[in-house]
N, C-alpha and C. Protein backbone atom coordinates (compact mmCIF):
# COMPACT_ATOMS: atom_id res chain seq x y z
N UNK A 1 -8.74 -46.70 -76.95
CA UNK A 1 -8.35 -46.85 -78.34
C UNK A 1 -9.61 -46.82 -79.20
N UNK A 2 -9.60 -45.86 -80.27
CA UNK A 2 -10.95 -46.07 -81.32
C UNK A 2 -10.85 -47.25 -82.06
N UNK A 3 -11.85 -47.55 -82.65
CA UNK A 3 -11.67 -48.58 -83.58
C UNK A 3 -12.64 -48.46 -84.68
N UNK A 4 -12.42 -49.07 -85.53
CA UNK A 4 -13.18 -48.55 -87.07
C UNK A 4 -11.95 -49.10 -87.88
N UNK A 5 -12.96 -49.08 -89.20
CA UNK A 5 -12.50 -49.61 -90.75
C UNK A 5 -11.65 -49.01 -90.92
N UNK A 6 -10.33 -49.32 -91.76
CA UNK A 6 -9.54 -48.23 -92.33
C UNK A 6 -10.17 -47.35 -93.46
N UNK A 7 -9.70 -46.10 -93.80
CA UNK A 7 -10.13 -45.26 -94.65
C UNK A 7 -9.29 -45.37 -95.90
N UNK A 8 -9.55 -45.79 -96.41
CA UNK A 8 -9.09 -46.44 -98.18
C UNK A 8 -9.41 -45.70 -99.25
N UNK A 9 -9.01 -45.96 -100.31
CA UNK A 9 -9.64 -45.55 -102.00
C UNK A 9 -10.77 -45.93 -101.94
N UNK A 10 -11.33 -47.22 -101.24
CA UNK A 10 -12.90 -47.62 -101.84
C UNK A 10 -13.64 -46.75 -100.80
N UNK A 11 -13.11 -45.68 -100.13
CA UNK A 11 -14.63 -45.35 -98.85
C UNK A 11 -15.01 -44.13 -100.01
N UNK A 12 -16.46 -44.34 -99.42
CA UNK A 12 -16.90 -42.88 -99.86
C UNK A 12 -16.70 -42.09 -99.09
N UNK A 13 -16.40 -40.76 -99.05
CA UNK A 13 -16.37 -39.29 -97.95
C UNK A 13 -16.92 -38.66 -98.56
N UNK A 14 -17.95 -37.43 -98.02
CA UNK A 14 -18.63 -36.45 -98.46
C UNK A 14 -18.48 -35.04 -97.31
N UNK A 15 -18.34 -34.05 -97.46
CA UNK A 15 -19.21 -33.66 -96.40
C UNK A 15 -20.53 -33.39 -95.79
N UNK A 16 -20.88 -32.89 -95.02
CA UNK A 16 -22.07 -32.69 -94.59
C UNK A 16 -23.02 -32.12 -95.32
N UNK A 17 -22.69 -31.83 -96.45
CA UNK A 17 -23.29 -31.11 -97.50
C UNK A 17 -24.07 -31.47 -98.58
N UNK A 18 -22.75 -32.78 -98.72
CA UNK A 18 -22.68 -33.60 -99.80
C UNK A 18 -21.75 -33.28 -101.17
N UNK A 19 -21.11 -32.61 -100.75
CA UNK A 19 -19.69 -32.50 -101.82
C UNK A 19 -18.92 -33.75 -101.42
N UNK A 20 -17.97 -34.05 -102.32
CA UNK A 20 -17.03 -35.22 -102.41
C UNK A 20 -15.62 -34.98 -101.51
N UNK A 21 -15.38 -35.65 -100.63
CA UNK A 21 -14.32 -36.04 -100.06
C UNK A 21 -13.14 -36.71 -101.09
N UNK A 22 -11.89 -36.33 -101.30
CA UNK A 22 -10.93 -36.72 -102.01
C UNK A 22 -9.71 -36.52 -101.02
N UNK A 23 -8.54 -37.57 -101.56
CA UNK A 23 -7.42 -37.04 -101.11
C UNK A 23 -7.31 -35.69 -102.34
N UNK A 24 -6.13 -34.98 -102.08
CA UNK A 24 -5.61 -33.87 -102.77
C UNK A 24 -4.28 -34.58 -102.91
N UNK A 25 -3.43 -35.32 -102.52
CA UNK A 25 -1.74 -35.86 -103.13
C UNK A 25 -2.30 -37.57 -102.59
N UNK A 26 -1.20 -38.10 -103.32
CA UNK A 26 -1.13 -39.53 -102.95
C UNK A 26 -0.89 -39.81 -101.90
N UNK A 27 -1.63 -40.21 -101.28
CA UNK A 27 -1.37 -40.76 -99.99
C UNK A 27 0.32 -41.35 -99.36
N UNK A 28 0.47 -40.58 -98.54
CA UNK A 28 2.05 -40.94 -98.36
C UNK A 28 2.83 -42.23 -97.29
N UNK A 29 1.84 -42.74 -97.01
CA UNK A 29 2.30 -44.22 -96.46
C UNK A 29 3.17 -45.42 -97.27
N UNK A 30 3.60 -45.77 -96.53
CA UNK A 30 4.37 -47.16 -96.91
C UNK A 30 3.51 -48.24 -97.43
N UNK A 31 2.69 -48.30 -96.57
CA UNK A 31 1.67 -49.33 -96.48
C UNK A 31 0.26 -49.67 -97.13
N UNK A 32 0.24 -50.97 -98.20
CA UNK A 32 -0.68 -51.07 -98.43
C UNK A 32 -1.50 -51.37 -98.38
N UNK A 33 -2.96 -51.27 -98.60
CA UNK A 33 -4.36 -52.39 -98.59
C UNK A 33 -5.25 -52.18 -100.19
N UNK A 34 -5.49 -53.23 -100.26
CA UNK A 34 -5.55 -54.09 -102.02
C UNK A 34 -4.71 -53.17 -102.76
N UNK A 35 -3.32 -52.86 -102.24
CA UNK A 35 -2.60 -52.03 -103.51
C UNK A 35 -2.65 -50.90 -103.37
N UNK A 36 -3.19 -50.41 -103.00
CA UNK A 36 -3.45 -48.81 -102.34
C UNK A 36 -2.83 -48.10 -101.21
N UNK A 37 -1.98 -47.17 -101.08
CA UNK A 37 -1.46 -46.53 -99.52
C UNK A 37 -2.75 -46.52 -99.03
N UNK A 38 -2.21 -46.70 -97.93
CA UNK A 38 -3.06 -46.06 -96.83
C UNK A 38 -3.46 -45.02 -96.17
N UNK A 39 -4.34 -43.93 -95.86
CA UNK A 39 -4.08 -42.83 -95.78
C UNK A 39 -3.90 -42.39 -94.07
N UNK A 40 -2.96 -41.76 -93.88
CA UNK A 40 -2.89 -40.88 -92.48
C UNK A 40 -2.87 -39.50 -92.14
N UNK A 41 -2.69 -39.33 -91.18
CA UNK A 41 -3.39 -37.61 -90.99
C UNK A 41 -1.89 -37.05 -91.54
N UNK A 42 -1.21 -37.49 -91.97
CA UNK A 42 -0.27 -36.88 -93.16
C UNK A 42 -0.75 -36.23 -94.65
N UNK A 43 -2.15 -36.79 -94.96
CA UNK A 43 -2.43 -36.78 -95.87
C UNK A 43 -3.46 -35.38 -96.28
N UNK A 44 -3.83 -34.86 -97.00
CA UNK A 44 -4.65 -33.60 -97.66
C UNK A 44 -5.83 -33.87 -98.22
N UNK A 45 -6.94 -33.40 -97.59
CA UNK A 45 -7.97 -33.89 -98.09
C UNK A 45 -8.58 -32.68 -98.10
N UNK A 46 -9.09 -32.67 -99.77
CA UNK A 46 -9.84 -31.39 -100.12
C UNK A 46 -11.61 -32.08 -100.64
N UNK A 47 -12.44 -31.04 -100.52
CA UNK A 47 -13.97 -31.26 -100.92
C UNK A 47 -14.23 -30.36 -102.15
N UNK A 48 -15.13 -31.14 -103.29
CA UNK A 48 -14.94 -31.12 -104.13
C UNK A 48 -16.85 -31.22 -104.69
N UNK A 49 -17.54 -29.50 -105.17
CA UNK A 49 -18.73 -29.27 -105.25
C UNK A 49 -19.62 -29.49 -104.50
N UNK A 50 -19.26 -28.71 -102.90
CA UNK A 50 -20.22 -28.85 -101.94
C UNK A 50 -21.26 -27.93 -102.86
N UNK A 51 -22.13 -27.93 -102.12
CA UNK A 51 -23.20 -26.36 -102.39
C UNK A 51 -23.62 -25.73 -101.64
N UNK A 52 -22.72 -25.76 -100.06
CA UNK A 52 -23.45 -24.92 -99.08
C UNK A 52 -22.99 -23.42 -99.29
N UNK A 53 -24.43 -22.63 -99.22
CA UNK A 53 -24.28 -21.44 -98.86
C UNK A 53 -24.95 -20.83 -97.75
N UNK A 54 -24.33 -19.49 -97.07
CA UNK A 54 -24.94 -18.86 -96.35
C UNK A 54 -25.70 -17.16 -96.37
N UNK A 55 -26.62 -17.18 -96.35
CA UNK A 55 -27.42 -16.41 -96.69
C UNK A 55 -27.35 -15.70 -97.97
N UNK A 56 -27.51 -16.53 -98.44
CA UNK A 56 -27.09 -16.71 -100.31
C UNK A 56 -26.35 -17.23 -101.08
N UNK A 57 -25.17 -16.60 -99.96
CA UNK A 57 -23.55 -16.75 -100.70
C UNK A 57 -22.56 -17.53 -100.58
N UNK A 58 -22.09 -18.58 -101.80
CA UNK A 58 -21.28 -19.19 -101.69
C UNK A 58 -20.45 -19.45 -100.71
N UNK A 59 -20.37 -20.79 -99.55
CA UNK A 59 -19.66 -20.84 -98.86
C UNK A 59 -19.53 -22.15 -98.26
N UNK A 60 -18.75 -22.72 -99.55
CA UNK A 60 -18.35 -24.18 -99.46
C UNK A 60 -17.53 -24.89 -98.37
N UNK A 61 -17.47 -26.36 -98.08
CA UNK A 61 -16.28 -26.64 -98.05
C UNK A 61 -15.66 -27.05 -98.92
N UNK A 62 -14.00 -26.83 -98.16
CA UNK A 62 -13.04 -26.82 -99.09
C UNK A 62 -12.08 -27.67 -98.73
N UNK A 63 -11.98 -28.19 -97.58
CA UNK A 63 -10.95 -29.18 -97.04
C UNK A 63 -11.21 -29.87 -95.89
N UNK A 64 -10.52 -30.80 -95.32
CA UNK A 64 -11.39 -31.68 -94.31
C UNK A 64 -9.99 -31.92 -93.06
N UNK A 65 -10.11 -31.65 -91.97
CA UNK A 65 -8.71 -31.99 -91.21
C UNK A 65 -9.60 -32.91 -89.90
N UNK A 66 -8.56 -33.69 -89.82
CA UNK A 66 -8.90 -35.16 -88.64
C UNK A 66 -8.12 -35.15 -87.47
N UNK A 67 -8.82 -35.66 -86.82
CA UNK A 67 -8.14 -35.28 -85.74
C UNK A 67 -9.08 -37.06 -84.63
N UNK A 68 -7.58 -37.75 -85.00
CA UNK A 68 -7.34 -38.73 -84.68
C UNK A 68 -6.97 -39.77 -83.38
N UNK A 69 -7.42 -40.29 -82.75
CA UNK A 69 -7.35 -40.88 -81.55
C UNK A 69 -5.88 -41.43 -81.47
N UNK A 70 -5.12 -40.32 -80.03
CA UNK A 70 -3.64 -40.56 -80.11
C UNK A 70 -3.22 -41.74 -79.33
N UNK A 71 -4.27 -42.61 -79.41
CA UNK A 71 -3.62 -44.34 -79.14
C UNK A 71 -4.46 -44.68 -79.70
N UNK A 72 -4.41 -44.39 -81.39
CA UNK A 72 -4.59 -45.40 -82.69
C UNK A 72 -3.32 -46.12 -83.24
N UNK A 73 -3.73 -46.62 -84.21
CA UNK A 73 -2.83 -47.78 -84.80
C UNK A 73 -1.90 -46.44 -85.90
N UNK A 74 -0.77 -46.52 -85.88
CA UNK A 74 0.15 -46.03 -86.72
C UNK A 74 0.55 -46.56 -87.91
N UNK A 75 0.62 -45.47 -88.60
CA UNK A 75 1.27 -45.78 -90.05
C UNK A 75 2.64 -45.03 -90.59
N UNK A 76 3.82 -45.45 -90.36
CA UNK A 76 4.84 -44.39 -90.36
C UNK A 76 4.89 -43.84 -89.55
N UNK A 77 4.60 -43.59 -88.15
CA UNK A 77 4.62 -42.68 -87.33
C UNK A 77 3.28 -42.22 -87.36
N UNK A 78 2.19 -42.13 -88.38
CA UNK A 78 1.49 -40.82 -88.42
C UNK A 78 -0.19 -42.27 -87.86
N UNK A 79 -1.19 -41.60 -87.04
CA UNK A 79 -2.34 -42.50 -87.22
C UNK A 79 -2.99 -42.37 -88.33
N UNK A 80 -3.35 -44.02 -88.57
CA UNK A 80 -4.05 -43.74 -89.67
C UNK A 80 -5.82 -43.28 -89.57
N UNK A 81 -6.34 -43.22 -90.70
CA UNK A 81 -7.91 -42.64 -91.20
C UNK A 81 -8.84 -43.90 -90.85
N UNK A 82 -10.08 -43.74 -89.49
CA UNK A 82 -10.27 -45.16 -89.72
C UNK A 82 -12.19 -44.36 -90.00
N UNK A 83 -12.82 -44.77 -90.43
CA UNK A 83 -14.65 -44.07 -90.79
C UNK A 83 -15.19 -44.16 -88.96
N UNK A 84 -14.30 -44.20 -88.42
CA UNK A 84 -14.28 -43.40 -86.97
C UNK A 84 -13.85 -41.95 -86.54
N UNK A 85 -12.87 -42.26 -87.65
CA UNK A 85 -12.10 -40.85 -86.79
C UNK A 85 -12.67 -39.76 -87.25
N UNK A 86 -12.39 -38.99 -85.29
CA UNK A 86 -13.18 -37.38 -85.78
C UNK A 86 -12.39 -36.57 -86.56
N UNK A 87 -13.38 -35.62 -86.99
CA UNK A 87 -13.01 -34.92 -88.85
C UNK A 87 -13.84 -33.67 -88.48
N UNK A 88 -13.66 -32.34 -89.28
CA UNK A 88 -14.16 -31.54 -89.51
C UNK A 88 -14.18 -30.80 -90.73
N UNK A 89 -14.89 -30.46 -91.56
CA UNK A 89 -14.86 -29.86 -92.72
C UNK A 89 -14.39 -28.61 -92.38
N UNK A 90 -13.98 -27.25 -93.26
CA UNK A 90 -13.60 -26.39 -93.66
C UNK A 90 -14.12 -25.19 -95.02
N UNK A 91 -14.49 -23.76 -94.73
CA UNK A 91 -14.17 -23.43 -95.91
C UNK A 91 -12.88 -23.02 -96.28
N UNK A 92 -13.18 -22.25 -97.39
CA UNK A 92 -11.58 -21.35 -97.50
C UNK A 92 -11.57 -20.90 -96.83
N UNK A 93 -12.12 -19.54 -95.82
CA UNK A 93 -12.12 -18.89 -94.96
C UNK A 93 -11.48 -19.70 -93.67
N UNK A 94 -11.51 -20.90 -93.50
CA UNK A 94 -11.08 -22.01 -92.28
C UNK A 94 -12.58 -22.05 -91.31
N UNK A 95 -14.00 -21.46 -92.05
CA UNK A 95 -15.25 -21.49 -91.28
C UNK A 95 -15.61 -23.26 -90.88
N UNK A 96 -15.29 -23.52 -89.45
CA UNK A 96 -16.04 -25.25 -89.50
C UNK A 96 -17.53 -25.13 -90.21
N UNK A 97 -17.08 -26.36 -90.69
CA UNK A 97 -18.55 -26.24 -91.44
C UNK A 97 -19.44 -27.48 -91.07
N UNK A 98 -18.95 -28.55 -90.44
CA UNK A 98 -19.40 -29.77 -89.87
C UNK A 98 -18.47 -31.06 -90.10
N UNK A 99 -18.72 -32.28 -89.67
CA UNK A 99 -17.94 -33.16 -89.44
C UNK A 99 -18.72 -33.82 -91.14
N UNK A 100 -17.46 -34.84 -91.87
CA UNK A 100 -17.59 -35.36 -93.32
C UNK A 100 -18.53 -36.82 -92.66
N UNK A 101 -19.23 -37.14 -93.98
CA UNK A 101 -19.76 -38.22 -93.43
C UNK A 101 -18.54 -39.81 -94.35
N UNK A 102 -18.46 -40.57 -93.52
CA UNK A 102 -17.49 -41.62 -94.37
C UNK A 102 -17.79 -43.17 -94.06
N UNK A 103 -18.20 -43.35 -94.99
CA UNK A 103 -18.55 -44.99 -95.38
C UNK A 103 -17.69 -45.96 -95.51
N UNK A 104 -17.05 -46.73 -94.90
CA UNK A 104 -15.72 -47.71 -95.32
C UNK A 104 -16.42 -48.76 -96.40
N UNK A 105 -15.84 -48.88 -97.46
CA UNK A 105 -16.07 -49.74 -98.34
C UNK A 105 -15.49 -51.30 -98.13
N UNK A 106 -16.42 -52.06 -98.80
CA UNK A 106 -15.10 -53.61 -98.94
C UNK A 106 -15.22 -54.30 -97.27
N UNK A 107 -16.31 -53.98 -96.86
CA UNK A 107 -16.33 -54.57 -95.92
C UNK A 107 -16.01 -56.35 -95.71
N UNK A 108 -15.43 -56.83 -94.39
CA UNK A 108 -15.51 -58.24 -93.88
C UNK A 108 -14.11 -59.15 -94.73
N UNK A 109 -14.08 -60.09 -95.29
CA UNK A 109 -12.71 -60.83 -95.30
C UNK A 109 -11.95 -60.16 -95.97
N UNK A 110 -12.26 -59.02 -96.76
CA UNK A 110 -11.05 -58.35 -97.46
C UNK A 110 -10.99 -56.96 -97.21
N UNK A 111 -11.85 -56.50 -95.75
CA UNK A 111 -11.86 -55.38 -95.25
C UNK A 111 -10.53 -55.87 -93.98
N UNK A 112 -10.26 -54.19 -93.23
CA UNK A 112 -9.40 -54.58 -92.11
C UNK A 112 -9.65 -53.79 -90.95
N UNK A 113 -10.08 -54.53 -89.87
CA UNK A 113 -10.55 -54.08 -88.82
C UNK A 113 -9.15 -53.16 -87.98
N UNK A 114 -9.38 -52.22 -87.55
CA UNK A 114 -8.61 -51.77 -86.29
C UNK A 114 -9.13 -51.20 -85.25
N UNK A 115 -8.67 -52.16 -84.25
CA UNK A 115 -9.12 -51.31 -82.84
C UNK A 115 -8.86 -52.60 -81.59
């Protein structure tokens, strides 16, 4: 079983680049932490002003897909996002572009451990 922070509104995500990690829709869980869904690999996560290019030319990422330890903790059925789980960036093209880097925020009595 992995274990790690949950992945919340307060984490930072970037990719490897340093463009911004965002969801793209509201997170579709039931479940909250400080008020916030929770996010699971249900969820869409697009990157937002990478600046990588290759041999000149524009060639960002553009989206981020996870790929989650299948005896993690569930949310609805779906596992949730913990600043463990493995990830890979994307361009448009679907070129891997490297794994996002992600910081869990809010750490310790009002953070929530899983694992």
């Amino acid at each position: 079983m992995q274990s790690g922070n949950l992945v919340n509104h307060t984490a930072t995500m970037s990719c490897p680049h340093g463009g911004r990690v965002r969801p793209m829709s509201v997170p579709s869980s039931g479940v909250l932490l400080d008020g916030q869904p929770v996010p699971t690999t249900a969820d869409v996560f697009g990157v937002l002003g990478c600046p990588h290019t290759v041999d000149g030319l524009p060639m960002p990422c553009t989206t981020v897909r996870w790929t989650p330890d299948r005896d993690g903790v569930l949310v609805d059925g779906r596992p949730v996002l913990l600043d463990s789980t493995s990830a890979q960036c994307f361009s448009a093209a679907m070129v891997p572009q490297g794994p996002p880097v992600v910081a869990a925020a809010r750490q310790g009595r009002q953070g929530v451990m899983c694992g």
